[in-house]
C-alpha atoms as a PDB file:
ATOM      1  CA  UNK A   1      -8.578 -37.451  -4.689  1.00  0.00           C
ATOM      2  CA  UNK A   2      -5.171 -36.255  -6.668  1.00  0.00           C
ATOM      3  CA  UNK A   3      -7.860 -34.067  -8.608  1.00  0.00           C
ATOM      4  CA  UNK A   4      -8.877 -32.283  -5.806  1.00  0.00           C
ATOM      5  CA  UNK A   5      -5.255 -31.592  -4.137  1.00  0.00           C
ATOM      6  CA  UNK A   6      -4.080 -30.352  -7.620  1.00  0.00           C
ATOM      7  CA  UNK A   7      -6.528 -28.082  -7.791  1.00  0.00           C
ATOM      8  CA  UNK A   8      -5.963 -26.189  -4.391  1.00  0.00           C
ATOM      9  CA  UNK A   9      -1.820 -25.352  -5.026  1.00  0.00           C
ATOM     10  CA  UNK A  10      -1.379 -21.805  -3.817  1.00  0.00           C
ATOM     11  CA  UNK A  11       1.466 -19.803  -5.956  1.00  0.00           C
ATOM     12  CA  UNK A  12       3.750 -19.362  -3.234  1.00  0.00           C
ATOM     13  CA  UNK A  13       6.366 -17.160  -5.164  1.00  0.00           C
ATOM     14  CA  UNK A  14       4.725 -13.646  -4.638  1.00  0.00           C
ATOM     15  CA  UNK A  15       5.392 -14.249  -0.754  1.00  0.00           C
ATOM     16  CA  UNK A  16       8.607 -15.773  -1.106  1.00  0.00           C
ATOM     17  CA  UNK A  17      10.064 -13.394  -3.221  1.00  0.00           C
ATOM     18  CA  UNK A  18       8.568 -10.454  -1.018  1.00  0.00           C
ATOM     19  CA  UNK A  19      10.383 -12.373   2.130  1.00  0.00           C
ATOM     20  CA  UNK A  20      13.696 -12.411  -0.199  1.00  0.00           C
ATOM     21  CA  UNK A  21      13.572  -9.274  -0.846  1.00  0.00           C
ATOM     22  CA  UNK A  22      13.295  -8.359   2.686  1.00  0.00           C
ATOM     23  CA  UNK A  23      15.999 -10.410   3.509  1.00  0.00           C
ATOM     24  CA  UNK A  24      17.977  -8.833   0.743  1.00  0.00           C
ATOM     25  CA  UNK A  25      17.222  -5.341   2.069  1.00  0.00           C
ATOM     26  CA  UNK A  26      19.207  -6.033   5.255  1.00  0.00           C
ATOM     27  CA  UNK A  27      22.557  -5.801   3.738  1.00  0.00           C
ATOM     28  CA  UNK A  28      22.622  -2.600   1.766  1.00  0.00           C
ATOM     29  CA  UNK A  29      20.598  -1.010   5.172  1.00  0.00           C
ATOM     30  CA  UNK A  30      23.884  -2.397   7.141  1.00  0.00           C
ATOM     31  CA  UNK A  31      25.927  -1.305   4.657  1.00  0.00           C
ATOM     32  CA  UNK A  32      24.546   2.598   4.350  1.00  0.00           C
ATOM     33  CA  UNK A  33      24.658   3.265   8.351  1.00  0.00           C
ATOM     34  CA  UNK A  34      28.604   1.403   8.269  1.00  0.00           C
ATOM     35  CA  UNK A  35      29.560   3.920   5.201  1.00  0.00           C
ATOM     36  CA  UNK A  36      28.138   6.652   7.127  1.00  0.00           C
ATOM     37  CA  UNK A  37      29.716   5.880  10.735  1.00  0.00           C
ATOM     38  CA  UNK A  38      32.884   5.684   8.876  1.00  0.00           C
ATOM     39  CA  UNK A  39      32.328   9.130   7.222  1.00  0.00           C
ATOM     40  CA  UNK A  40      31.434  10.673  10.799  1.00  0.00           C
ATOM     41  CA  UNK A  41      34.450   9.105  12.742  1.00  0.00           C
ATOM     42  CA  UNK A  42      36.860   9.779  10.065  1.00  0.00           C
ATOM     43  CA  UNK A  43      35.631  13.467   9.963  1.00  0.00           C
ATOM     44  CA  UNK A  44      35.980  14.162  13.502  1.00  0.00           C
ATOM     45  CA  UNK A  45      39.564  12.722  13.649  1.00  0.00           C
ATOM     46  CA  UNK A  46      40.152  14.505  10.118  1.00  0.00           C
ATOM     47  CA  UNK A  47      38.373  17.696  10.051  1.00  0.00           C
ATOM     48  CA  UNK A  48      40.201  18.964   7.290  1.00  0.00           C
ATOM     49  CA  UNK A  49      39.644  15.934   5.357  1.00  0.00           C
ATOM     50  CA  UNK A  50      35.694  16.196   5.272  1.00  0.00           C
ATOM     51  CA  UNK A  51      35.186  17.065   1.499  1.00  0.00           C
ATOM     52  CA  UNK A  52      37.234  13.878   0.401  1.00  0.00           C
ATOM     53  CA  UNK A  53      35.417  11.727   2.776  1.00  0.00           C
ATOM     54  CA  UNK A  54      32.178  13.064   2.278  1.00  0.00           C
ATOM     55  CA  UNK A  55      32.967  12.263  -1.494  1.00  0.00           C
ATOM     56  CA  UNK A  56      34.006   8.848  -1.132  1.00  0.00           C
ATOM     57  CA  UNK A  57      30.969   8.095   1.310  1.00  0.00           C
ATOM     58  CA  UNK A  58      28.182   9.027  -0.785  1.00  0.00           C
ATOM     59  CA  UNK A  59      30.015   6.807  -3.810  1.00  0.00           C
ATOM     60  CA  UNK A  60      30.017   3.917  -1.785  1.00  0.00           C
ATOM     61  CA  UNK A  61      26.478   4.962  -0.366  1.00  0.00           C
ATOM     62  CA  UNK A  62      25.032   4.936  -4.592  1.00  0.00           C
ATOM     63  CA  UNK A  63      27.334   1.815  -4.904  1.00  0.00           C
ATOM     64  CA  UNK A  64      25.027   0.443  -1.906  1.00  0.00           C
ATOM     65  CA  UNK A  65      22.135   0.973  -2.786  1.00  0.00           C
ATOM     66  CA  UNK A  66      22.124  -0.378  -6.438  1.00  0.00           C
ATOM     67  CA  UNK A  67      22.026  -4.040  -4.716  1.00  0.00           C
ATOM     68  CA  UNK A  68      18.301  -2.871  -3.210  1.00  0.00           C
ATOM     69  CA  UNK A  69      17.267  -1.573  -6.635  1.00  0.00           C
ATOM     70  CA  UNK A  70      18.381  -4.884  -8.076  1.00  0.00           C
ATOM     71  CA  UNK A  71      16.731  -6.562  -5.243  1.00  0.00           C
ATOM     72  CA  UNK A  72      13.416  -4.843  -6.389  1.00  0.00           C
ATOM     73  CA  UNK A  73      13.810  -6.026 -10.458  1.00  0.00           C
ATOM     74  CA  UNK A  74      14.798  -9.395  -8.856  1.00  0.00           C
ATOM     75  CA  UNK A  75      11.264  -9.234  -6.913  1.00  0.00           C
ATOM     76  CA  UNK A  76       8.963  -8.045  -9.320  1.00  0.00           C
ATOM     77  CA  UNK A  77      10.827 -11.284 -11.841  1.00  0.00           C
ATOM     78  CA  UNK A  78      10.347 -13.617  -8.801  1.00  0.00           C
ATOM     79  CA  UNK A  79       6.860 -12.980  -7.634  1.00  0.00           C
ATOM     80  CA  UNK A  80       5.704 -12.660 -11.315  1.00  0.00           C
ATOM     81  CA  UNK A  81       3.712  -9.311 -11.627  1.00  0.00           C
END
């Protein structure tokens, strides 16, 4: 019987790691629409200040986004491909 149940495990980390990553993606896609609210409020109070803030948002929008990218190595390590 133990035979037979060993020989039907399913290699769950693909699909966990592809939920993770999902999960994962929330925060940097929370994180680029905050960055760029800020950068569209602080504009229209500021307009003279647009260059610097434009500057600093799309800095903090590349600092962002490197957590997805790492998400994806992370993935592609987890789910074993």
């Amino acid at each position: 019987m133990s035979d037979t149940v060993l020989a039907q495990v399913v290699n769950l980390n693909p699909g966990l790691a592809a939920i993770g990553y999902g999960l994962g993606a929330i925060g940097p896609g929370i994180g680029v629409g905050l960055i760029f609210a800020a950068v569209i409020n602080g504009t229209a109070r500021q307009p003279e200040a647009q260059g610097k803030l434009q500057t600093m948002g799309y800095t903090t929008f590349v600092l962002s986004e490197v957590l997805a990218l790492i998400g994806v190595v992370v993935y592609f390590i987890a789910s074993n491909r």
